[in-house]
C-alpha atoms as a PDB file:
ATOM      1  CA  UNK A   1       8.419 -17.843   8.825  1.00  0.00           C
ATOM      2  CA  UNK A   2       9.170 -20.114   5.629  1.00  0.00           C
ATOM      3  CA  UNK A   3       9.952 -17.806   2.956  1.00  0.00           C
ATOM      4  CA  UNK A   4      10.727 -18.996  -0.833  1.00  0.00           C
ATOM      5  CA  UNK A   5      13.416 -17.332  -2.531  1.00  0.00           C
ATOM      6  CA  UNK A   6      14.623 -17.160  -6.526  1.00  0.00           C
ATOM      7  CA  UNK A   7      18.044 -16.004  -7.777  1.00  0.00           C
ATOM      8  CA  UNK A   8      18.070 -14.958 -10.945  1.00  0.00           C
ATOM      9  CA  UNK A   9      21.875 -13.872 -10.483  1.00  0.00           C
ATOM     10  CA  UNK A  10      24.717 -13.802  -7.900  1.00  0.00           C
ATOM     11  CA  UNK A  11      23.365 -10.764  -5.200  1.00  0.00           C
ATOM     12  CA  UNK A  12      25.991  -8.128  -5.720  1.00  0.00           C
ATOM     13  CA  UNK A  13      28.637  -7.213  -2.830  1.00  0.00           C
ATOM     14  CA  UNK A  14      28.582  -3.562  -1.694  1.00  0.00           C
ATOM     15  CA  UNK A  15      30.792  -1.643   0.889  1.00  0.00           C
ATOM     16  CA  UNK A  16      28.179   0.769   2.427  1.00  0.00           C
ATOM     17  CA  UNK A  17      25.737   0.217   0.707  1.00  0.00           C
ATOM     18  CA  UNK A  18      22.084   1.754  -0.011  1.00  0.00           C
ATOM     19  CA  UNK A  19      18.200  -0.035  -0.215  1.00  0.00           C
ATOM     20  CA  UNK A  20      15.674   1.845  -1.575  1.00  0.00           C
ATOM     21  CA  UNK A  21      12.405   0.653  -0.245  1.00  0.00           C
ATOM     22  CA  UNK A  22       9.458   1.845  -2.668  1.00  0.00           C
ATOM     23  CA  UNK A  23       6.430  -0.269  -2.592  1.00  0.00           C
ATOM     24  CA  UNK A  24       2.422   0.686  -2.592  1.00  0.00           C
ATOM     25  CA  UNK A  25       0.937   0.000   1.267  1.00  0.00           C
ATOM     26  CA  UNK A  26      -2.442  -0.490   1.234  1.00  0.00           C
ATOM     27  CA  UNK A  27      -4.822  -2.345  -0.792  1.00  0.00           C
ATOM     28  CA  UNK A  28      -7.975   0.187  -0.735  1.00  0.00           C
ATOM     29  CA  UNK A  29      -6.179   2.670  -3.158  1.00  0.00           C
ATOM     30  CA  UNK A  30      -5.872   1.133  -5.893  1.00  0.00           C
ATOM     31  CA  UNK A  31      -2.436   0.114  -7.846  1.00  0.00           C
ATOM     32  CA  UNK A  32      -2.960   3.644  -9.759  1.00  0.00           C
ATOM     33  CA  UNK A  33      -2.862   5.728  -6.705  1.00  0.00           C
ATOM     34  CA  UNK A  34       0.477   4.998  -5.012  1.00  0.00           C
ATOM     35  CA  UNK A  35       3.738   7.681  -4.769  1.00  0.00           C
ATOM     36  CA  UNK A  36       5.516   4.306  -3.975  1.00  0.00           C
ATOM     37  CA  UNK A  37       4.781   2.853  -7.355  1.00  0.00           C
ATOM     38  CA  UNK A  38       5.954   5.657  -9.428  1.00  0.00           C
ATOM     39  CA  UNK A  39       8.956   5.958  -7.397  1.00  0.00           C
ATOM     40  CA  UNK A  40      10.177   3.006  -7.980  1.00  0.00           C
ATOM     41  CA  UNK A  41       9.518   3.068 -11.435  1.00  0.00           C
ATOM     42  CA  UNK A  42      11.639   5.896 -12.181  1.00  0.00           C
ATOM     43  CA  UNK A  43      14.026   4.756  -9.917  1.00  0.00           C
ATOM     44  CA  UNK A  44      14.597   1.408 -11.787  1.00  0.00           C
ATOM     45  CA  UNK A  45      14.472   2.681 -15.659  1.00  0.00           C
ATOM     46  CA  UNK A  46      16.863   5.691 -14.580  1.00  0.00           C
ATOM     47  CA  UNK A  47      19.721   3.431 -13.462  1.00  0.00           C
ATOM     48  CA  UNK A  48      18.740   0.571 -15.599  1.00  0.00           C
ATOM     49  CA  UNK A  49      17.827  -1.677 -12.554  1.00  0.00           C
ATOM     50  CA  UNK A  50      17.550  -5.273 -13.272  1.00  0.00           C
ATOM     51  CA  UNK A  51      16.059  -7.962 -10.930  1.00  0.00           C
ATOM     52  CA  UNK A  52      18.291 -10.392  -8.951  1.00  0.00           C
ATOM     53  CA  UNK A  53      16.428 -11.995  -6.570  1.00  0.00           C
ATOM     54  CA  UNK A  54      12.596 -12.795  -6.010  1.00  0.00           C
ATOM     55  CA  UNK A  55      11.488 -13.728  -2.482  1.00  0.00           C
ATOM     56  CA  UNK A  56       7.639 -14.325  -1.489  1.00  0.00           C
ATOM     57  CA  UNK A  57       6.037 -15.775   1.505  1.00  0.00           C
ATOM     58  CA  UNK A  58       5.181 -19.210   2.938  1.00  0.00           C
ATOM     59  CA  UNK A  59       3.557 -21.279   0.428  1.00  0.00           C
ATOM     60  CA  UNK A  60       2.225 -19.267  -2.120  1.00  0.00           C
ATOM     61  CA  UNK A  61       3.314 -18.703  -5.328  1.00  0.00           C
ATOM     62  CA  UNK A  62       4.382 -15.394  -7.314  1.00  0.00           C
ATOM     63  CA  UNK A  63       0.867 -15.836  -9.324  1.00  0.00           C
ATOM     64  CA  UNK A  64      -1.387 -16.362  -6.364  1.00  0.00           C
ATOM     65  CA  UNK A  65      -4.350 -14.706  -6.133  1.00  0.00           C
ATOM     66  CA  UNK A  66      -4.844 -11.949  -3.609  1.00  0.00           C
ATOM     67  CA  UNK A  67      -5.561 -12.430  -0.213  1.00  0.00           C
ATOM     68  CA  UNK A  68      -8.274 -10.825   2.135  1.00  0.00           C
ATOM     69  CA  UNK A  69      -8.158 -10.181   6.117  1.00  0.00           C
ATOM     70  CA  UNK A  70      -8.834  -7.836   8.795  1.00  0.00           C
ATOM     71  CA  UNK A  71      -6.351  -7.635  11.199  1.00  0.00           C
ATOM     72  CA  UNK A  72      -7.601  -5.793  14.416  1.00  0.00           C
ATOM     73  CA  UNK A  73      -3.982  -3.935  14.924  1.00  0.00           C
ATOM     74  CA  UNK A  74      -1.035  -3.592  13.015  1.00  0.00           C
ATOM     75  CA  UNK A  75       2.949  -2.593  13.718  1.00  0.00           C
ATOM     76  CA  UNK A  76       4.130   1.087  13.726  1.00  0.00           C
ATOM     77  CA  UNK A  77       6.924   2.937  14.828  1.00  0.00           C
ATOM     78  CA  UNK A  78       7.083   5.872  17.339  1.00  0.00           C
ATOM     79  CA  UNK A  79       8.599   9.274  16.143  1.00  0.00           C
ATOM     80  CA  UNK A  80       9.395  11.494  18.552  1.00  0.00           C
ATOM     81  CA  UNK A  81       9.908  15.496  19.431  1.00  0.00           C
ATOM     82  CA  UNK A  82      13.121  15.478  17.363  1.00  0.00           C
ATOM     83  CA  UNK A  83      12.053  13.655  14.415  1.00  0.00           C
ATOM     84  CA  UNK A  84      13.805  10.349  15.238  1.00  0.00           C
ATOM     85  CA  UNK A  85      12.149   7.257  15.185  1.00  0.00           C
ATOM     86  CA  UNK A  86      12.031   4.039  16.984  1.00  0.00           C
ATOM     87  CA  UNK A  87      10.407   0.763  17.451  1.00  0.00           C
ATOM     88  CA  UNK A  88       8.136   0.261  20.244  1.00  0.00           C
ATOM     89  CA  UNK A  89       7.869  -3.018  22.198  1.00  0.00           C
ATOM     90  CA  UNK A  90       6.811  -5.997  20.450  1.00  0.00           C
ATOM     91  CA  UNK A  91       3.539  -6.194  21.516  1.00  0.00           C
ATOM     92  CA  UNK A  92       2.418  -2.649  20.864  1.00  0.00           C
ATOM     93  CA  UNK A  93       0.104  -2.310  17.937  1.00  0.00           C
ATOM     94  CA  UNK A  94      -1.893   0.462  16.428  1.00  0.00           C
ATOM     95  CA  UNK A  95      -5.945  -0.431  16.652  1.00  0.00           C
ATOM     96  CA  UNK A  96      -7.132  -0.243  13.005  1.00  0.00           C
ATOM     97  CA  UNK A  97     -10.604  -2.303  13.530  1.00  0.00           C
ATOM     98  CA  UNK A  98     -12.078   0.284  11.500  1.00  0.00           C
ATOM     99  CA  UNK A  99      -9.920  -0.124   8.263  1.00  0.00           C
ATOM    100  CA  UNK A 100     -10.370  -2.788   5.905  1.00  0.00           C
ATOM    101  CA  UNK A 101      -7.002  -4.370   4.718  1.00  0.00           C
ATOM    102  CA  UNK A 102      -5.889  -6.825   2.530  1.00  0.00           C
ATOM    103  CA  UNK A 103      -2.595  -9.011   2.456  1.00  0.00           C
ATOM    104  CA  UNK A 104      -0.931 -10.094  -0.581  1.00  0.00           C
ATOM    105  CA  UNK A 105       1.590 -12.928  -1.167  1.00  0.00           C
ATOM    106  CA  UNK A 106       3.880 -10.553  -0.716  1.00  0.00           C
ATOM    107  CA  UNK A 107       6.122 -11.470  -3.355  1.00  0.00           C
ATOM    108  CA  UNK A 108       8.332  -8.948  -3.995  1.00  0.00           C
ATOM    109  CA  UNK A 109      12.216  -8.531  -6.319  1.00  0.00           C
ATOM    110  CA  UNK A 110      15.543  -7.130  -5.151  1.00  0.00           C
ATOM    111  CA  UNK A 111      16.492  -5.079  -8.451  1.00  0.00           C
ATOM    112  CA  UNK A 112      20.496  -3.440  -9.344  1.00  0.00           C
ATOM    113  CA  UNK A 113      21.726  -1.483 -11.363  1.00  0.00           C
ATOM    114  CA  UNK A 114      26.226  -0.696 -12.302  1.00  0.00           C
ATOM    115  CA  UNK A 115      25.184   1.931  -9.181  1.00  0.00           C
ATOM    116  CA  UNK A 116      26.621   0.802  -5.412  1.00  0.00           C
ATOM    117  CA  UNK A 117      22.684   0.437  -4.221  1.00  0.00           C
ATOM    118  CA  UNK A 118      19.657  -1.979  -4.797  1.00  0.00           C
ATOM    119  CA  UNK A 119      15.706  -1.019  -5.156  1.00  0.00           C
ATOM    120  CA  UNK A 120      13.124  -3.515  -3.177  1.00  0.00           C
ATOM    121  CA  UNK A 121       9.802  -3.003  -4.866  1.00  0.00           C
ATOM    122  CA  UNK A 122       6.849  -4.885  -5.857  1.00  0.00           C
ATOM    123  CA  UNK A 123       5.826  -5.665  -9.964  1.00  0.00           C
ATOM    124  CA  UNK A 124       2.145  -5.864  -8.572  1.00  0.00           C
ATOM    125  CA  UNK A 125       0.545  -5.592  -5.614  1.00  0.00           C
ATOM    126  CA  UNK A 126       1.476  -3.916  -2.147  1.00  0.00           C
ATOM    127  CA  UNK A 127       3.556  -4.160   0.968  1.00  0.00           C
ATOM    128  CA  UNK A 128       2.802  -7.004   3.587  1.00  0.00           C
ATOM    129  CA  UNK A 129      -0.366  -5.570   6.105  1.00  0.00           C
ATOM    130  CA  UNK A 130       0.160  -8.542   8.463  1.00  0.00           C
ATOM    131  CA  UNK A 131       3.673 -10.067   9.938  1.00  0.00           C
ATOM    132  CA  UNK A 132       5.065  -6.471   8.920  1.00  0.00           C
ATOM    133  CA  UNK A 133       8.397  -7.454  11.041  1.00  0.00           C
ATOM    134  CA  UNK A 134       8.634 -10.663   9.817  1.00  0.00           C
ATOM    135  CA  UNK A 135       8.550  -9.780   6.538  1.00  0.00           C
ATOM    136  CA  UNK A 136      11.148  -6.701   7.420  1.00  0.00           C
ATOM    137  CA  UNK A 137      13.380  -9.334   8.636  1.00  0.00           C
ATOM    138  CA  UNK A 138      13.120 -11.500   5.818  1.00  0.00           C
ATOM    139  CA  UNK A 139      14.154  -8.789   2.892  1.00  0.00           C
ATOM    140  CA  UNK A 140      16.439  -7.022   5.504  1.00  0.00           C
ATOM    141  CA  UNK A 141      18.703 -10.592   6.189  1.00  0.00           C
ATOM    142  CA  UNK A 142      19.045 -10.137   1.881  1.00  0.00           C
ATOM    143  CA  UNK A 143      20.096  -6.575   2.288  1.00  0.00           C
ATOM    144  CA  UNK A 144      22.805  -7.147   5.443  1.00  0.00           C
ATOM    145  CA  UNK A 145      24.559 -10.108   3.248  1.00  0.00           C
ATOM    146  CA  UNK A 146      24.660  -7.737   0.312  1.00  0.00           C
ATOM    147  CA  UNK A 147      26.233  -5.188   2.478  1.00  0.00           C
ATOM    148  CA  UNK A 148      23.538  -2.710   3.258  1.00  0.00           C
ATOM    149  CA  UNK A 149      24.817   0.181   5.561  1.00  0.00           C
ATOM    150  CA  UNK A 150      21.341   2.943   5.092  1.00  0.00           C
ATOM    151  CA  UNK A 151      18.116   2.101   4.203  1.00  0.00           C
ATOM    152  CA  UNK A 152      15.713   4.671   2.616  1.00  0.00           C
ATOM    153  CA  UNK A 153      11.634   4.152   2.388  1.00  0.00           C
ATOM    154  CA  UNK A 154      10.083   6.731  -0.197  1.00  0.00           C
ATOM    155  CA  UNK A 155       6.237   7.174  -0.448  1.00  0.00           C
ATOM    156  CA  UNK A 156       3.714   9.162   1.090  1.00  0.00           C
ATOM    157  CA  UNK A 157       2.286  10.412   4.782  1.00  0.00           C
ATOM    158  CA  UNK A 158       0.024   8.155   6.531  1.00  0.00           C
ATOM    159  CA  UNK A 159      -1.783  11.187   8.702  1.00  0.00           C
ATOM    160  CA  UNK A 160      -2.919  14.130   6.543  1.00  0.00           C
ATOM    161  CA  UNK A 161      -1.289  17.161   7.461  1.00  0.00           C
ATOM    162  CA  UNK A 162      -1.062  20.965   6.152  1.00  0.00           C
ATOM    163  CA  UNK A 163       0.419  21.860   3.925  1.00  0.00           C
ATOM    164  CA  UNK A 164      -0.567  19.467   1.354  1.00  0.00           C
ATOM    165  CA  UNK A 165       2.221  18.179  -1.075  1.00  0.00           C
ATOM    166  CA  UNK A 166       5.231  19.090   0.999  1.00  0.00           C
ATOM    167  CA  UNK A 167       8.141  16.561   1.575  1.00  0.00           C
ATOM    168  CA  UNK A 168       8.147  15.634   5.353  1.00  0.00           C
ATOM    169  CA  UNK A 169      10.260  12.546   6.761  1.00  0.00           C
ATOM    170  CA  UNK A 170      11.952  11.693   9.910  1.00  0.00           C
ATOM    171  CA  UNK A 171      15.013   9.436  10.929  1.00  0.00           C
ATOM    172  CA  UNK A 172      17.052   6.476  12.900  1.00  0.00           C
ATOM    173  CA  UNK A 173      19.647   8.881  14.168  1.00  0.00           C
ATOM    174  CA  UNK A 174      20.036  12.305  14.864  1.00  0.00           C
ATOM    175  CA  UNK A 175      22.662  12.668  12.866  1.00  0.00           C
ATOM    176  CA  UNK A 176      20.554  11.765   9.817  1.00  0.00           C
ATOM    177  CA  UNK A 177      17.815  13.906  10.577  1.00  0.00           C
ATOM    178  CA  UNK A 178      19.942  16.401  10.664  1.00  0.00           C
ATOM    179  CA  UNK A 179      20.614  16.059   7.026  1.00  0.00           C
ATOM    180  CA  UNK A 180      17.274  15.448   6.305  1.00  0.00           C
ATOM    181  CA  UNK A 181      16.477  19.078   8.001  1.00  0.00           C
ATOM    182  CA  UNK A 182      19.263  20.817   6.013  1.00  0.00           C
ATOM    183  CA  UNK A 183      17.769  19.436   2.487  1.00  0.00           C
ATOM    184  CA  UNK A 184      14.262  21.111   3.481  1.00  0.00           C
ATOM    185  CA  UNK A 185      12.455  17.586   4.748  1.00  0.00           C
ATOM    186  CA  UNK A 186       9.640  19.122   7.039  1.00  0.00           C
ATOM    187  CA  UNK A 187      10.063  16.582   9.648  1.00  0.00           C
ATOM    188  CA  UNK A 188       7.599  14.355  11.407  1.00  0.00           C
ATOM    189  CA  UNK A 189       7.444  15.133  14.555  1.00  0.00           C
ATOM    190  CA  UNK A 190       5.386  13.453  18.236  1.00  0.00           C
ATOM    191  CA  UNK A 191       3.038  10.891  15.888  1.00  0.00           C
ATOM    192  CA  UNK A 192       2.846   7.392  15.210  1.00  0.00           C
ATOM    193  CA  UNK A 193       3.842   6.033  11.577  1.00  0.00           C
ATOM    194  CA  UNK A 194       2.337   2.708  10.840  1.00  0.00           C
ATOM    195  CA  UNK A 195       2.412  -0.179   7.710  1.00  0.00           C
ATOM    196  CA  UNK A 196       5.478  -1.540   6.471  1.00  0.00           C
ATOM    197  CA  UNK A 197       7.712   1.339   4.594  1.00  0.00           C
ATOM    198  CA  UNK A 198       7.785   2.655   8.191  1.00  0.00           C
ATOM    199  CA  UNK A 199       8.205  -0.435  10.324  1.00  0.00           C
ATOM    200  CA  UNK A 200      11.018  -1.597   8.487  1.00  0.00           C
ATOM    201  CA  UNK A 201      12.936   1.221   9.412  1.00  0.00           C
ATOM    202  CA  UNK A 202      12.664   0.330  12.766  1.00  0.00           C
ATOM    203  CA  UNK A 203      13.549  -3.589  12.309  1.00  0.00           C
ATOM    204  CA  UNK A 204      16.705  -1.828  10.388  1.00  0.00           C
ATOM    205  CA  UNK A 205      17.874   0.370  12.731  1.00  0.00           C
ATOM    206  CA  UNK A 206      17.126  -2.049  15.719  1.00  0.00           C
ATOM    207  CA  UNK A 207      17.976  -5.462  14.626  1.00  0.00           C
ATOM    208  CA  UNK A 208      20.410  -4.588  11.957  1.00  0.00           C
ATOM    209  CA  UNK A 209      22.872  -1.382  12.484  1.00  0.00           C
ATOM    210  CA  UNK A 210      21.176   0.082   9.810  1.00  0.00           C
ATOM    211  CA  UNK A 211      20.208   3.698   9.429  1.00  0.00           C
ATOM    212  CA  UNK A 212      16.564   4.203   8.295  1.00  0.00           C
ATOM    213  CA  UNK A 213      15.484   7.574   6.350  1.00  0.00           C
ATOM    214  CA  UNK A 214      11.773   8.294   5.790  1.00  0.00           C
ATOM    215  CA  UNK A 215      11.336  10.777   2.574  1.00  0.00           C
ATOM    216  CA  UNK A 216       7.576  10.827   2.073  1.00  0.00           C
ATOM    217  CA  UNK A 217       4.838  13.916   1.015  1.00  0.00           C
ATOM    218  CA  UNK A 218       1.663  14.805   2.175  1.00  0.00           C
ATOM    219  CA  UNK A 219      -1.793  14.660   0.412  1.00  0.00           C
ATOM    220  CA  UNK A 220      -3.396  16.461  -1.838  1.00  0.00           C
ATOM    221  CA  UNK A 221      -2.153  16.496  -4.935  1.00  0.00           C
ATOM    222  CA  UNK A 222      -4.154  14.887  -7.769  1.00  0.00           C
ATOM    223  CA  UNK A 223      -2.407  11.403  -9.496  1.00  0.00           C
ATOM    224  CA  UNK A 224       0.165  10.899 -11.073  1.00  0.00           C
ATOM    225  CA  UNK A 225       1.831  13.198  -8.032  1.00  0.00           C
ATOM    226  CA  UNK A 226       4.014  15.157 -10.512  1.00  0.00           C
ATOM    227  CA  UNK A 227       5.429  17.488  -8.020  1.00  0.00           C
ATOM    228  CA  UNK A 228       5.320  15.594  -4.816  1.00  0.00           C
ATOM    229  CA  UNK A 229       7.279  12.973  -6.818  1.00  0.00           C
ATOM    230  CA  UNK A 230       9.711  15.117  -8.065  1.00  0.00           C
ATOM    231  CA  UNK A 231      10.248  16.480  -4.620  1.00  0.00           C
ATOM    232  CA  UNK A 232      10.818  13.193  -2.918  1.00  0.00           C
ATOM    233  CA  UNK A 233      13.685  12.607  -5.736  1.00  0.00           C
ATOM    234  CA  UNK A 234      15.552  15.726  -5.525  1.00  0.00           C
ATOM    235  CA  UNK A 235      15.743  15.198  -1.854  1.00  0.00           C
ATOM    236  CA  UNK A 236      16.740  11.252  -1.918  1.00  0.00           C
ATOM    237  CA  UNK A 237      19.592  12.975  -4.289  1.00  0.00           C
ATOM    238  CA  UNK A 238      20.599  15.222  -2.120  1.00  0.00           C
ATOM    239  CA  UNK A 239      21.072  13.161   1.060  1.00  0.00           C
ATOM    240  CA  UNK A 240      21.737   9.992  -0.630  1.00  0.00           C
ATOM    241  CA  UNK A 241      23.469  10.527  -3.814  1.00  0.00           C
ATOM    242  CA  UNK A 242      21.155   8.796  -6.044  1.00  0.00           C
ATOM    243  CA  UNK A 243      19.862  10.717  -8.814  1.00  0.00           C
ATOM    244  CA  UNK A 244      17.351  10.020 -11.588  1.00  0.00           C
ATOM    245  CA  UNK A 245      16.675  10.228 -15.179  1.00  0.00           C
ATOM    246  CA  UNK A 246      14.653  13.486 -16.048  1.00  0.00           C
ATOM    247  CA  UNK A 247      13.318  11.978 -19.293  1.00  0.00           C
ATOM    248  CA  UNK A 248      13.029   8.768 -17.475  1.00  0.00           C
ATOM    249  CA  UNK A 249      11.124  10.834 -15.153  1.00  0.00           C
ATOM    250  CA  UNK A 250       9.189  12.751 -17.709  1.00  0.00           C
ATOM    251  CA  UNK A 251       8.000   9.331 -19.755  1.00  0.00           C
ATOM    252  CA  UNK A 252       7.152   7.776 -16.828  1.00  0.00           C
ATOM    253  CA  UNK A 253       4.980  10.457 -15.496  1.00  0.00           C
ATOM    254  CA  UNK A 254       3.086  10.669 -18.899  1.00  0.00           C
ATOM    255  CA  UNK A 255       2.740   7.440 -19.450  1.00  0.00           C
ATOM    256  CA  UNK A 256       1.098   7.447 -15.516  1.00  0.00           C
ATOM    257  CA  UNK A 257      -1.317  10.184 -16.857  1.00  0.00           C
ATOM    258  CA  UNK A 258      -2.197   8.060 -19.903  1.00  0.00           C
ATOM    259  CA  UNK A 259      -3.260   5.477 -17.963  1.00  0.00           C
ATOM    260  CA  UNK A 260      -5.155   6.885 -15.463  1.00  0.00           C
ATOM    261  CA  UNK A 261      -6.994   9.043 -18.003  1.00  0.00           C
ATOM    262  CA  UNK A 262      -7.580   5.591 -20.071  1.00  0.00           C
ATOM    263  CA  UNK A 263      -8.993   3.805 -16.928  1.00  0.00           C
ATOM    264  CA  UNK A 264     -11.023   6.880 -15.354  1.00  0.00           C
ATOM    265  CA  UNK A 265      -9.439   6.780 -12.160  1.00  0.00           C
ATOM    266  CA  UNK A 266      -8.353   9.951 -10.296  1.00  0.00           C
ATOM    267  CA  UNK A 267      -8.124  10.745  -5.861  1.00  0.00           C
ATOM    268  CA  UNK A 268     -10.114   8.533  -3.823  1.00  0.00           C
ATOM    269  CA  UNK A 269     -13.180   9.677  -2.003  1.00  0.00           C
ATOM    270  CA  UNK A 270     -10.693   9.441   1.388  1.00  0.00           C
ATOM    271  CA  UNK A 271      -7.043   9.964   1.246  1.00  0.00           C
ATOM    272  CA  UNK A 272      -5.924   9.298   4.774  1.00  0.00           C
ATOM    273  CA  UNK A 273      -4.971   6.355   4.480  1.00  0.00           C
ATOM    274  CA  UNK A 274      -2.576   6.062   1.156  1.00  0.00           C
ATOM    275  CA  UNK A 275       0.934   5.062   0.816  1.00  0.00           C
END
């Protein structure tokens, strides 16, 4: 895949170090409803992130217009018993026929900080629904040459599960969903975890040495996601050592609230499918 890249500045050189992966998945929630979104907003203005490098797909441009398609089946990756996750073969897809989904350009920054790990998120738009492991590959080679060691995808639950608003997430190693289980992470457990935030994990792990984290929360709290938000946070502290801003995370919250008040949006008729 021909990929176009822009460096703003020299990529920074890290000894073990952390990617935060927080990007909206899917195009039929709109930009408003997305834990990713926030997530990486706070993220970014609490460390002062700036970015260093843009990278977007084969022949379209940062500004391009959206894209629409309909891709019978899409990439996941297989959790199992213990919480640990790993990509299936490559031609094992999950059937979506009956969702309708939508690929961007996928243009997307690498941002830093003074901090000893990088955010990959998206100033508009969402994650890649098509060519998921290409596109993992493509921001992962980036990450390896900076000197990425763990790799950790924030957001929310594909499958809506009880209870609602509690922090579940899974693993690459056992070792690392062990600390996951000791900072309260509900973990995922025999299920199927599809769209790019999870795939990449996979790619990471596989391809990559990385180890690949999954903090997410389940449904059911009304937008902005004040406390599912915070949650996610406090435990990406915990096993990561990256903290946030409380004011940061106050102002952006409000500010969230504001503008979802202002444009009259709120939950969508379905929340299954949201990342």
């Amino acid at each position: 895949m021909i990929s176009n890249f822009e460096f703003i500045e020299n990529s920074p050189k890290l000894q073990d170090g952390k990617l935060i992966v927080a990007f909206p998945s899917i195009y039929m929630f709109d930009e408003f409803y997305s834990h990713g979104k926030i997530l990486g907003e706070i993220i970014a203005s609490s460390h002062n992130m700036r970015p260093f490098v843009r990278v977007w797909g084969p022949d379209v441009c940062p500004d391009m217009p959206l894209q629409y398609s309909a891709p019978d089946q899409i990439d996941f990756i297989e959790v199992n018993k213990n919480g640990v996750a790993t990509l299936p073969e490559f031609d094992q897809r999950l059937d979506v026929k009956q969702i309708p989904h939508h690929t961007q350009n996928c243009y997307a920054e690498f941002l830093r900080g003074d901090d000893d790990f990088i955010l990959l998120t998206k100033p508009q738009g969402n994650a890649p629904c098509m060519f998921m492991r290409d596109y993992s590959e493509l921001y992962l080679k980036i990450a390896k040459d900076i000197g990425i060691s763990e790799l950790y995808t924030v957001g929310t639950r594909l499958a809506e599960i009880s209870p609602r608003g509690r922090a579940t997430g899974y693993a690459t190693k056992k070792e690392a969903v062990d600390l996951l289980e000791k900072n309260d992470v509900t973990l995922m457990k025999n299920e199927v975890a599809p769209y790019f935030t999870n795939v990449i994990l996979g790619v990471a792990a596989e391809y990559y040495g990385m180890t690949g984290y999954r903090i997410n929360s389940n449904h059911g709290e009304d937008p902005p996601y004040e406390d599912s938000v915070r949650q996610i946070l406090e435990i990406l502290e915990k096993v990561s050592g990256i903290g946030y801003d409380i004011e940061v995370f106050d102002e952006v919250i409000k500010d969230w609230a504001s503008s979802l008040k202002l444009a009259g949006s709120g939950t969508q008729p379905n929340d299954l499918f949201g990342i």
